[in-house]
N, C-alpha and C. Protein backbone atom coordinates (compact mmCIF):
# COMPACT_ATOMS: atom_id res chain seq x y z
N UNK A 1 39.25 -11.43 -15.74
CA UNK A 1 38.80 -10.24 -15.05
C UNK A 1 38.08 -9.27 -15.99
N UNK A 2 38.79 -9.23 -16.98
CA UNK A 2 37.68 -7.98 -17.93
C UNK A 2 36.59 -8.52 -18.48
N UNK A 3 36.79 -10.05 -18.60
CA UNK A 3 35.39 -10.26 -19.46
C UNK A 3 34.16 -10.54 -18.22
N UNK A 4 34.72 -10.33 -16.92
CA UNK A 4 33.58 -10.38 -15.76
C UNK A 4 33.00 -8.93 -16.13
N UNK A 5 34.25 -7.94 -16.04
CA UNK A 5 33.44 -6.26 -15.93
C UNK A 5 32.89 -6.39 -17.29
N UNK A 6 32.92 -6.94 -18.35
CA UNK A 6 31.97 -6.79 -19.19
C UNK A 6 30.65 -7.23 -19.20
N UNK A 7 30.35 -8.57 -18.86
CA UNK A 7 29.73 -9.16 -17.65
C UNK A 7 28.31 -8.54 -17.35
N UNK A 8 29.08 -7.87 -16.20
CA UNK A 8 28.40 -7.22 -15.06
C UNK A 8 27.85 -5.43 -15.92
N UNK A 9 29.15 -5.42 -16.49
CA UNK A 9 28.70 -4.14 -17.34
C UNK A 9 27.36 -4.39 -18.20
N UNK A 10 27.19 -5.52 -19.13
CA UNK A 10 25.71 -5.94 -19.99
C UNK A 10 24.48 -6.20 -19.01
N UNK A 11 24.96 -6.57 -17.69
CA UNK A 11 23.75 -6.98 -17.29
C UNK A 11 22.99 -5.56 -16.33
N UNK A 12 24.06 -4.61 -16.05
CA UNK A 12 23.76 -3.23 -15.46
C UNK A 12 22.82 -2.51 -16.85
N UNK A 13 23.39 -2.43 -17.60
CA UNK A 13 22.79 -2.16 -18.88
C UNK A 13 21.66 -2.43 -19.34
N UNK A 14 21.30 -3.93 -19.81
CA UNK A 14 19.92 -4.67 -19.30
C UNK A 14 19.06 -4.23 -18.76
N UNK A 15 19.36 -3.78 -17.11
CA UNK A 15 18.76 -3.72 -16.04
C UNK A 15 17.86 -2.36 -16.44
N UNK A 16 18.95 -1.47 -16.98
CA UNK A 16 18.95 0.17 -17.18
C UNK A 16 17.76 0.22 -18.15
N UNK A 17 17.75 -0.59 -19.08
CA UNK A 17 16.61 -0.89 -20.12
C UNK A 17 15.46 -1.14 -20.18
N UNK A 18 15.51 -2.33 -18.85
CA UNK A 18 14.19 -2.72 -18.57
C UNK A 18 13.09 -1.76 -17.68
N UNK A 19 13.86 -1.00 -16.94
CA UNK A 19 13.55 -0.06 -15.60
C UNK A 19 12.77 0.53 -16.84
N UNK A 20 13.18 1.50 -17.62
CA UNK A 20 11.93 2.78 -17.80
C UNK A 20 10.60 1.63 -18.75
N UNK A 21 10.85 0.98 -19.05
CA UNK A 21 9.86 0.07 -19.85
C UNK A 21 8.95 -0.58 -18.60
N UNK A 22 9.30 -1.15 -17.64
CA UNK A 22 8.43 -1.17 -16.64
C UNK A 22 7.57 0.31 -15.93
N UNK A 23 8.36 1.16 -15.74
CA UNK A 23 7.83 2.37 -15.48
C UNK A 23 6.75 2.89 -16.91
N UNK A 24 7.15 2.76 -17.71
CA UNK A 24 5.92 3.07 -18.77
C UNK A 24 5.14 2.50 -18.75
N UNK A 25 4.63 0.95 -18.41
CA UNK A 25 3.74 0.56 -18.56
C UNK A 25 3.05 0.81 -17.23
N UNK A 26 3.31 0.90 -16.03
CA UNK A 26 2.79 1.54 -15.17
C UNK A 26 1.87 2.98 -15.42
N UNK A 27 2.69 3.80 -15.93
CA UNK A 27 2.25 4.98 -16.43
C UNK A 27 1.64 5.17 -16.96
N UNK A 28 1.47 4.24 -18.13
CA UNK A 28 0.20 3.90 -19.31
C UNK A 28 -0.72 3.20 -18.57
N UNK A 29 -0.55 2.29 -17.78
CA UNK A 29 -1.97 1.53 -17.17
C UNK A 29 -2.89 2.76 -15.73
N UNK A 30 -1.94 3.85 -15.45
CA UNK A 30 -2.38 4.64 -14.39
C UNK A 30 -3.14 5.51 -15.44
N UNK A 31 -2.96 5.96 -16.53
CA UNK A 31 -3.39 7.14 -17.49
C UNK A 31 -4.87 6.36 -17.75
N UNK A 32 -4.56 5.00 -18.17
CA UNK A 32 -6.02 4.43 -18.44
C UNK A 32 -6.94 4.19 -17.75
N UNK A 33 -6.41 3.45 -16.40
CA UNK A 33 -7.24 3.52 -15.66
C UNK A 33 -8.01 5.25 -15.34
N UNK A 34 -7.59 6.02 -15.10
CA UNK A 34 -7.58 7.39 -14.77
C UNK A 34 -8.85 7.70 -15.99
N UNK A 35 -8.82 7.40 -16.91
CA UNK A 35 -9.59 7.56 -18.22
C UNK A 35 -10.79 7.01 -18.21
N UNK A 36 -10.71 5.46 -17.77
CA UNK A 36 -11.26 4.72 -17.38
C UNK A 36 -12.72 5.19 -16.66
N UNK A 37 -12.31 4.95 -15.45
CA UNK A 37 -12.73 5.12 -14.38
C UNK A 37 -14.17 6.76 -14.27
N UNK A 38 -13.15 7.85 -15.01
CA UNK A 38 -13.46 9.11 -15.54
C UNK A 38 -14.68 8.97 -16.16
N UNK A 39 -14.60 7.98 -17.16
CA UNK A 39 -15.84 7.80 -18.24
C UNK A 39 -16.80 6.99 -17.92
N UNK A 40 -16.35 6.22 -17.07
CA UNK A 40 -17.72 5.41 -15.98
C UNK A 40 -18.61 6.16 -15.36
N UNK A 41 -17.76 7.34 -14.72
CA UNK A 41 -18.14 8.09 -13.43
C UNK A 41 -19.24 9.18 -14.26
N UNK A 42 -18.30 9.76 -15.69
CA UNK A 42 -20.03 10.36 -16.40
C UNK A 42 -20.77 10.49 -16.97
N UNK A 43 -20.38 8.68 -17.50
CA UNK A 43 -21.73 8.49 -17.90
C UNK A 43 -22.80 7.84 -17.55
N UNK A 44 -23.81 7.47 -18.28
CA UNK A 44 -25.44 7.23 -17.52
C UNK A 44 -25.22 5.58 -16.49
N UNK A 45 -25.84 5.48 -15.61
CA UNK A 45 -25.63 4.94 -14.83
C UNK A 45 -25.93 3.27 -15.83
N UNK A 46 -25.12 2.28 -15.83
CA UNK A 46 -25.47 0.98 -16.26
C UNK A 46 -26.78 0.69 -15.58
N UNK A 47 -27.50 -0.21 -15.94
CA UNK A 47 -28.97 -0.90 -15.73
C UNK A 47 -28.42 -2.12 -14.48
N UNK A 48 -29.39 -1.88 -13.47
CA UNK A 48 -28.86 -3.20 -12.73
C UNK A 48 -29.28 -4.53 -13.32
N UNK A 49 -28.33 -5.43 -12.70
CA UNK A 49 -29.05 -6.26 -13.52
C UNK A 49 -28.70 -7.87 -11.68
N UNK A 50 -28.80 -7.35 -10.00
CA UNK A 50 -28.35 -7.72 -9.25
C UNK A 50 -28.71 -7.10 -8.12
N UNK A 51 -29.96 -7.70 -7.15
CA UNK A 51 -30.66 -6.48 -7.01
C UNK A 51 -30.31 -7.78 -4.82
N UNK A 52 -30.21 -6.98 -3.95
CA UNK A 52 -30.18 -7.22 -2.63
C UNK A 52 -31.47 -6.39 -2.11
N UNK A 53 -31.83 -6.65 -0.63
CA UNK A 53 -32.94 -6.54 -0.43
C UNK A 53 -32.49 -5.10 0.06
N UNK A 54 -31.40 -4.12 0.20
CA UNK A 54 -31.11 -3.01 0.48
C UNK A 54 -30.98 -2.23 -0.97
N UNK A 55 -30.22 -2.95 -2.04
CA UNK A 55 -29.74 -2.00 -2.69
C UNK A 55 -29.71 -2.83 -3.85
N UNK A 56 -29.65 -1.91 -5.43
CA UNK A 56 -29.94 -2.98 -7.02
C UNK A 56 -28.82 -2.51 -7.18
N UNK A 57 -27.79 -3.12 -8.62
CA UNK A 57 -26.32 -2.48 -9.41
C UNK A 57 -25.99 -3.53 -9.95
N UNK A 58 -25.47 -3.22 -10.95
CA UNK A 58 -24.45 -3.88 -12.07
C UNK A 58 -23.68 -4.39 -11.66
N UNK A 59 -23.74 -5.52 -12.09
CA UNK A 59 -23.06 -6.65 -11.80
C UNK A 59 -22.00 -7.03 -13.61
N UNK A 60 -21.06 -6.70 -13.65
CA UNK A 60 -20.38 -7.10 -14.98
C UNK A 60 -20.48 -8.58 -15.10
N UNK A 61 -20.38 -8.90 -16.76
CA UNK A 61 -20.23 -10.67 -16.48
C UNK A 61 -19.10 -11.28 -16.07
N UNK A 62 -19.37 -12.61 -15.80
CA UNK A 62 -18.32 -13.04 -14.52
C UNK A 62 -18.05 -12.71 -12.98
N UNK A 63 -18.67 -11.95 -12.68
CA UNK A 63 -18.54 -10.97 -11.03
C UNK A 63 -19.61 -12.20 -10.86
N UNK A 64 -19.68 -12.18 -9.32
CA UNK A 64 -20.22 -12.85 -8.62
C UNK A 64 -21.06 -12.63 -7.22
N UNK A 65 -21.65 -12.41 -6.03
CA UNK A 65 -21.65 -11.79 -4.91
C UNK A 65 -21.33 -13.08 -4.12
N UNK A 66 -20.45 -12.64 -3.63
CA UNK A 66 -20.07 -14.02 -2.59
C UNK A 66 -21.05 -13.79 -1.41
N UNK A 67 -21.21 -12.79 -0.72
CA UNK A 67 -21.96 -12.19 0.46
C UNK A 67 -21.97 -10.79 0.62
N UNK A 68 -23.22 -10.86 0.80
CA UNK A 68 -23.19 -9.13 1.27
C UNK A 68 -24.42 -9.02 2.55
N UNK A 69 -24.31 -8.02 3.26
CA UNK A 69 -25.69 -7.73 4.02
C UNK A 69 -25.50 -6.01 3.60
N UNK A 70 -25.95 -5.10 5.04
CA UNK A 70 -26.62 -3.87 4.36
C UNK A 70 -25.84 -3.09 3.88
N UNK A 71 -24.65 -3.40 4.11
CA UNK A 71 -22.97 -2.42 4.17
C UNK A 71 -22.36 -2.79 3.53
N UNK A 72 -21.83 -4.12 3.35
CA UNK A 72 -20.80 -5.09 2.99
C UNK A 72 -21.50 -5.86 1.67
N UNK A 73 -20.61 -5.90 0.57
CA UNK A 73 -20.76 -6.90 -0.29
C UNK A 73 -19.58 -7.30 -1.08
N UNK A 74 -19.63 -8.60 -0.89
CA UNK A 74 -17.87 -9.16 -0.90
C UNK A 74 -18.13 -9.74 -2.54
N UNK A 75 -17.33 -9.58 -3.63
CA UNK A 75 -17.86 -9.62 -4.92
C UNK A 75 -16.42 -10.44 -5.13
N UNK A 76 -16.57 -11.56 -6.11
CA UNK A 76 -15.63 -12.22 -7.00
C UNK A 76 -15.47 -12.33 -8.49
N UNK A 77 -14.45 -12.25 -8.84
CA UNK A 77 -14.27 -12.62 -10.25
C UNK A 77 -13.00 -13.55 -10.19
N UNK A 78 -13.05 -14.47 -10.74
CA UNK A 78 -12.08 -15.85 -10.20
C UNK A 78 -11.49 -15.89 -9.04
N UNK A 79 -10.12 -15.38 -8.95
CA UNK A 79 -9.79 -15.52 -7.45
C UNK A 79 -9.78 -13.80 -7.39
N UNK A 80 -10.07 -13.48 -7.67
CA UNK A 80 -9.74 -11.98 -7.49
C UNK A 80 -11.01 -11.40 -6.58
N UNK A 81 -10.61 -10.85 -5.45
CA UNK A 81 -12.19 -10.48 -4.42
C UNK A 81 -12.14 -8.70 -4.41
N UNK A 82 -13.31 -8.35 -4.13
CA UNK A 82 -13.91 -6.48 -4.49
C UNK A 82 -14.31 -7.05 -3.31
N UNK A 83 -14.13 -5.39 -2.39
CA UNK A 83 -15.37 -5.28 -0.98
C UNK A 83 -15.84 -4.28 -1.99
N UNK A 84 -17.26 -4.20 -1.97
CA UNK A 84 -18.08 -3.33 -2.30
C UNK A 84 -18.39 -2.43 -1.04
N UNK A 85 -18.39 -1.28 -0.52
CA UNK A 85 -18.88 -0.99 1.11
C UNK A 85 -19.90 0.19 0.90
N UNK A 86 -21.06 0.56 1.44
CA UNK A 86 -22.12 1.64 1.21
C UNK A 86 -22.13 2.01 2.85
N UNK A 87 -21.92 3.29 2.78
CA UNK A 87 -22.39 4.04 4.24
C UNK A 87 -23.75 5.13 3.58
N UNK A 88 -24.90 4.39 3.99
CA UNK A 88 -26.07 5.00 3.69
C UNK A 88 -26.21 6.65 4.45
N UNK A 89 -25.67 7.07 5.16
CA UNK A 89 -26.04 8.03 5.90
C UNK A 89 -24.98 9.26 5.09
N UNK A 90 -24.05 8.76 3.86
CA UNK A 90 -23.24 9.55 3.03
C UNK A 90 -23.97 10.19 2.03
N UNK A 91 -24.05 11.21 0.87
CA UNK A 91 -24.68 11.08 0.00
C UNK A 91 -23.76 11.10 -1.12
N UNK A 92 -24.35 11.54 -2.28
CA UNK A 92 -22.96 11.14 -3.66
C UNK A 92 -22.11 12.07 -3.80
N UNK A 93 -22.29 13.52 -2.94
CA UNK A 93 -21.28 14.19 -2.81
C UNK A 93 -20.37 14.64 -1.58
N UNK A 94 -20.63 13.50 -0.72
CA UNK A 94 -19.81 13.16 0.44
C UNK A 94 -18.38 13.11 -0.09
N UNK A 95 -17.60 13.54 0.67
CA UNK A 95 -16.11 13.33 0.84
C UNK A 95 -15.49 12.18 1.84
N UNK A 96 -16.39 12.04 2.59
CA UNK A 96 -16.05 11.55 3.90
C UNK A 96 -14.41 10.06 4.03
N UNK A 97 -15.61 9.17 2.82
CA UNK A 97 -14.53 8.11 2.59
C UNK A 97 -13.74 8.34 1.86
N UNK A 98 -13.56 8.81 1.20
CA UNK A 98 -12.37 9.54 0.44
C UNK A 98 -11.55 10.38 1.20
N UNK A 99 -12.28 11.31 2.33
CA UNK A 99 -10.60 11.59 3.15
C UNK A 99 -10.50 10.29 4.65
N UNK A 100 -11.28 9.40 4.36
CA UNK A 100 -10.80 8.74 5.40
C UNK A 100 -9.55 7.81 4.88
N UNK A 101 -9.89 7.01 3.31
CA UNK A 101 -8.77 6.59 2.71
C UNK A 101 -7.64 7.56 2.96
N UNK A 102 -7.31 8.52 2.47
CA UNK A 102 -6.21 9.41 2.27
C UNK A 102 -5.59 9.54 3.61
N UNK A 103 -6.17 9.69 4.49
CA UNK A 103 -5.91 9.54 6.17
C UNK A 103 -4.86 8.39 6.45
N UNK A 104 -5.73 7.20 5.79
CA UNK A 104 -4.51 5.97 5.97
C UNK A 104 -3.68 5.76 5.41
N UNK A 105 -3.25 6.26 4.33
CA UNK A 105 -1.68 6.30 3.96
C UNK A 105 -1.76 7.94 2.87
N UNK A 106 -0.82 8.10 2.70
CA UNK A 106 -0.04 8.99 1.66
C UNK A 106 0.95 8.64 0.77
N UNK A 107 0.98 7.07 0.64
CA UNK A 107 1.78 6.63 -0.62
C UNK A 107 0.83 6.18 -1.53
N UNK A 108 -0.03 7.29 -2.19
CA UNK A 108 -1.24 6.45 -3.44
C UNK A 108 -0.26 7.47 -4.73
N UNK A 109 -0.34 6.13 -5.42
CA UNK A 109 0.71 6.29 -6.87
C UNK A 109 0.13 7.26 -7.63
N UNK A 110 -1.63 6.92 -7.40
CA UNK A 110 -2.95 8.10 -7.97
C UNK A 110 -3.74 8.48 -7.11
N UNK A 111 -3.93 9.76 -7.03
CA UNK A 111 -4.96 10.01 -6.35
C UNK A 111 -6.06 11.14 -7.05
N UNK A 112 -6.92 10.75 -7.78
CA UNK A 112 -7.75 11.56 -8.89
C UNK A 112 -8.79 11.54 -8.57
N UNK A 113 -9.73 12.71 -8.73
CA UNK A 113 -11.41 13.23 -8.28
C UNK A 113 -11.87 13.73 -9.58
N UNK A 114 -13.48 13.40 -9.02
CA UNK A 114 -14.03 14.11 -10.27
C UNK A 114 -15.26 14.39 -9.56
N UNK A 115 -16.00 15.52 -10.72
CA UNK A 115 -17.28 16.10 -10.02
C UNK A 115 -18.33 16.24 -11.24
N UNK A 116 -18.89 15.87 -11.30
CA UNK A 116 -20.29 16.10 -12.40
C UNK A 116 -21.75 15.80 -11.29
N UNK A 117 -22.53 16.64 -11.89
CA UNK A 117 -24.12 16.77 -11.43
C UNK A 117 -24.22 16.74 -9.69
N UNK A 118 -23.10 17.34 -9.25
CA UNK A 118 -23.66 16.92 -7.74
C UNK A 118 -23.00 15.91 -6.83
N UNK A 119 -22.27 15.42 -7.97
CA UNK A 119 -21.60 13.79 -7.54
C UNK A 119 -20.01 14.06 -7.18
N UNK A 120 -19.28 13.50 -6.10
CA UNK A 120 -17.85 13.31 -5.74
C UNK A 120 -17.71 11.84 -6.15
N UNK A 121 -16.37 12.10 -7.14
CA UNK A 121 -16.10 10.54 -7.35
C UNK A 121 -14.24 10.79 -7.10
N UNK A 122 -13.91 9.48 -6.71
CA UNK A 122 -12.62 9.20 -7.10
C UNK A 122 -11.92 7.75 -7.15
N UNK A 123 -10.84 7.98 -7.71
CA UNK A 123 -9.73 6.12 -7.84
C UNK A 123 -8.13 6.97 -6.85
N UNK A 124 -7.72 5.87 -6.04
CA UNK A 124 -7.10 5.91 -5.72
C UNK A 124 -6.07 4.50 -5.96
N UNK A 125 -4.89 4.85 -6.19
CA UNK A 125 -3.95 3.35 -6.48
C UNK A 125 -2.85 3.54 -5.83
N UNK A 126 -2.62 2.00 -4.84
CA UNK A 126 -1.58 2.18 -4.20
C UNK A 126 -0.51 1.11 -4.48
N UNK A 127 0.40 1.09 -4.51
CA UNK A 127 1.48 0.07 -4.97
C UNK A 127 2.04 -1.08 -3.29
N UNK A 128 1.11 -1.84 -3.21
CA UNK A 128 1.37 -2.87 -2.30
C UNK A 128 2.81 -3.81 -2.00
N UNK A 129 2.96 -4.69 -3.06
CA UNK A 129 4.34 -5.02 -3.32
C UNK A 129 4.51 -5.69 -4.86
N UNK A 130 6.02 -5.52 -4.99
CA UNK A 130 6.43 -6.14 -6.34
C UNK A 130 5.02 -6.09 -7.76
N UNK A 131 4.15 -6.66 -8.02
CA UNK A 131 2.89 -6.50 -9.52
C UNK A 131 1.61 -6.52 -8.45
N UNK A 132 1.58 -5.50 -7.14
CA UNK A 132 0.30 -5.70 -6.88
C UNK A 132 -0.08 -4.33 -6.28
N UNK A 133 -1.15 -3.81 -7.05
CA UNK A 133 -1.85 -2.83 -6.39
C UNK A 133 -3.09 -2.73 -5.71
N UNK A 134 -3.46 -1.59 -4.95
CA UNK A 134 -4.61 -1.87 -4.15
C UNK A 134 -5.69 -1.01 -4.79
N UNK A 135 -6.29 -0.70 -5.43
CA UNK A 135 -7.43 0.65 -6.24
C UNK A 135 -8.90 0.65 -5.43
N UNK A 136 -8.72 1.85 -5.34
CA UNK A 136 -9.98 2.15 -4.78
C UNK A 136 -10.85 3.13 -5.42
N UNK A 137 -11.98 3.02 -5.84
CA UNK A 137 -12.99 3.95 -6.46
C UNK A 137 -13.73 4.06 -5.58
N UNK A 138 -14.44 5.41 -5.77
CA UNK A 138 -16.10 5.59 -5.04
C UNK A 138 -17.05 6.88 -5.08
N UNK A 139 -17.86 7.23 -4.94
CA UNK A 139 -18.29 7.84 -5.29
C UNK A 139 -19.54 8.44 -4.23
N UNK A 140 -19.24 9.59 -3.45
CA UNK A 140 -19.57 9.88 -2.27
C UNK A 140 -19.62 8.70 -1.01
N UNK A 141 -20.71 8.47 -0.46
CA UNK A 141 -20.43 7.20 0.28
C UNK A 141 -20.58 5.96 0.09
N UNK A 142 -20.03 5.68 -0.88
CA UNK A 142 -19.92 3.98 -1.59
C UNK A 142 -18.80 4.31 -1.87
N UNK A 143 -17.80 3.02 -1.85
CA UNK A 143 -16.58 2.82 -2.29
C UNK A 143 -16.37 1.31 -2.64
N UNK A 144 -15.27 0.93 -3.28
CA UNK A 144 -15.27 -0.20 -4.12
C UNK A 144 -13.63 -0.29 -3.99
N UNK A 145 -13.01 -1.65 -3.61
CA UNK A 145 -11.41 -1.98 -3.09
C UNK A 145 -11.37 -3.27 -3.34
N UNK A 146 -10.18 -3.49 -4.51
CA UNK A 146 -9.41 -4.70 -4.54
C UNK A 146 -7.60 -4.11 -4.51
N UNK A 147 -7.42 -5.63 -4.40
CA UNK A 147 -5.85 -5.63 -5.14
C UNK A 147 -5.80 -6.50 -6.12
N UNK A 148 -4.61 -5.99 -7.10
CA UNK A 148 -4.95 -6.19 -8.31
C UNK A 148 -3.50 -6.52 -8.95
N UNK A 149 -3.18 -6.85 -10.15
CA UNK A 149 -1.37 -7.05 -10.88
C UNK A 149 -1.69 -6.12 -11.59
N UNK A 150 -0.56 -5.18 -11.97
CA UNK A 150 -0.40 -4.47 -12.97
C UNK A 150 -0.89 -4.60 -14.37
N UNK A 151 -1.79 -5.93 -14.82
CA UNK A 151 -2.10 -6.21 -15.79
C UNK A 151 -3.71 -5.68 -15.96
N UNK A 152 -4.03 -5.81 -14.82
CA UNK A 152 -5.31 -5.82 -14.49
C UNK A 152 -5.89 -4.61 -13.69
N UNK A 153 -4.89 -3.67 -13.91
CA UNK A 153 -5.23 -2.55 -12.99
C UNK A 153 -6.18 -1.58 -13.92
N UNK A 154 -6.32 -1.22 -15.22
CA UNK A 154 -7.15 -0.19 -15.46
C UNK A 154 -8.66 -0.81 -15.59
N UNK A 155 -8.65 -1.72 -16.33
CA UNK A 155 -10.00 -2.98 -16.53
C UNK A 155 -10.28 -2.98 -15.15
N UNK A 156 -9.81 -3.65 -14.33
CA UNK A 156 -10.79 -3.39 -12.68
C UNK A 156 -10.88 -2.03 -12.43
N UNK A 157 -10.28 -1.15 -12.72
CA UNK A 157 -10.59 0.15 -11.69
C UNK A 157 -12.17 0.67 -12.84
N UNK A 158 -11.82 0.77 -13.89
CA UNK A 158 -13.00 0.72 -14.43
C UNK A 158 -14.42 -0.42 -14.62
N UNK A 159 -14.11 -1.33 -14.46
CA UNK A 159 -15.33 -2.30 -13.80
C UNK A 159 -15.84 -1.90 -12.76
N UNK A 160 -14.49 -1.28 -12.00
CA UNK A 160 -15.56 -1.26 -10.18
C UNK A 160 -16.09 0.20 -10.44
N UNK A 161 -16.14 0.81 -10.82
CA UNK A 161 -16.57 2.71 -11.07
C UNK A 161 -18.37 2.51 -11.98
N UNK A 162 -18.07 1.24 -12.74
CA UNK A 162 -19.02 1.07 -13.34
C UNK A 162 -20.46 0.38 -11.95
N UNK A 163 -19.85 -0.45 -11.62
CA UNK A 163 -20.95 -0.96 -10.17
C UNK A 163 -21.48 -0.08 -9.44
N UNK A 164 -20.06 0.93 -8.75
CA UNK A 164 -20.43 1.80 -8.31
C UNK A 164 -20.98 3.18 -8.55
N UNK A 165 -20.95 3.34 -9.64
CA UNK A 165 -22.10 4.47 -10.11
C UNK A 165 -23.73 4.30 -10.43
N UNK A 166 -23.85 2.57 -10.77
CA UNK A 166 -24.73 1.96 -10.87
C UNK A 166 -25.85 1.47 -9.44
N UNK A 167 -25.05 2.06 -8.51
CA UNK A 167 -25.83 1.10 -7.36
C UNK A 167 -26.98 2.17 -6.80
N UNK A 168 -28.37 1.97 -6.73
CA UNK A 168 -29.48 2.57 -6.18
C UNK A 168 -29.82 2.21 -4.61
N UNK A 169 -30.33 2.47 -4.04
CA UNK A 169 -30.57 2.33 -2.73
C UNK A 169 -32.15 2.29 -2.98
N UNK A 170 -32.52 1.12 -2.24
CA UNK A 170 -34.16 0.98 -2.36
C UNK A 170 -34.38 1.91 -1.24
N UNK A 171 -35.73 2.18 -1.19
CA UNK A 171 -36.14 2.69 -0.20
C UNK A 171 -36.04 2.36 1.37
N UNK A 172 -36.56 2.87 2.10
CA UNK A 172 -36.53 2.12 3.29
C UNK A 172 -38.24 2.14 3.78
């Protein structure tokens, strides 16, 4: 009997140990991303180098466009899928999709804005289940959404901030 409560006592203990060490690295990957994302948003727009018959943008290496038409562009990097989405009738200091996200839930782990030259940007991160989050960047009416593992959460939120600050709209 006592060497069970001792037992159960090491492995409560354990448990107690591991908890804030998971919570830190959360915390540290939300700070970076947050940083991330920040330093995409002001600085000079990347060079496209991925151009659709609506719209040109940066494409990082490895990304892919699986499909897109004038709205929609469904982007891969191994198995991992980005909707890219543009509502042309937004401009870069639209709010619109940004309070329409916030509309659909109120459990985002982050919810951070930024403003330079005219421009509304933000990342939003939501904790889906067990190592998977959902991040969303955008920047007036363009927005950019995957889900993602905790490993991979500041590197994508800053990849996608980078596309999306990058994307021009051809003329019409």
């Amino acid at each position: 009997m006592p060497r069970r409560k001792l037992m159960i006592g090491l492995v409560l203990l354990c448990l107690l140990l591991l908890l804030p060490a998971c919570s830190t690295s959360l915390r540290k990957e939300k700070e970076a991303a947050a940083e991330g994302v920040e330093e995409a948003f002001r600085q000079e727009a990347k060079e496209a180098n991925h151009q659709t018959e609506d719209i040109s943008f940066y494409l990082p290496a490895g990304m892919v466009v699986k499909s897109d038409d004038k709205y929609n562009h469904l982007i891969q990097k191994g198995s991992k899928m980005f909707i890219l989405f543009i509502n042309p009738n937004e401009d870069s200091k639209s709010k619109v999709l940004y309070q329409t996200a916030k509309e659909g839930s109120k459990d985002y782990l982050l919810d951070k804005t930024f403003r330079a030259d005219g421009r509304f940007g933000y990342l939003l991160i939501q904790k889906l289940k067990d190592d998977l989050y959902e991040v969303v960047v955008g920047i007036g009416g363009i927005k950019m959404t995957t889900e993602t593992e905790l490993s991979g959460l500041s590197k994508d939120a800053k990849s996608m901030m980078e596309i999306v600050r990058s994307i021009k709209m051809e003329k019409e």
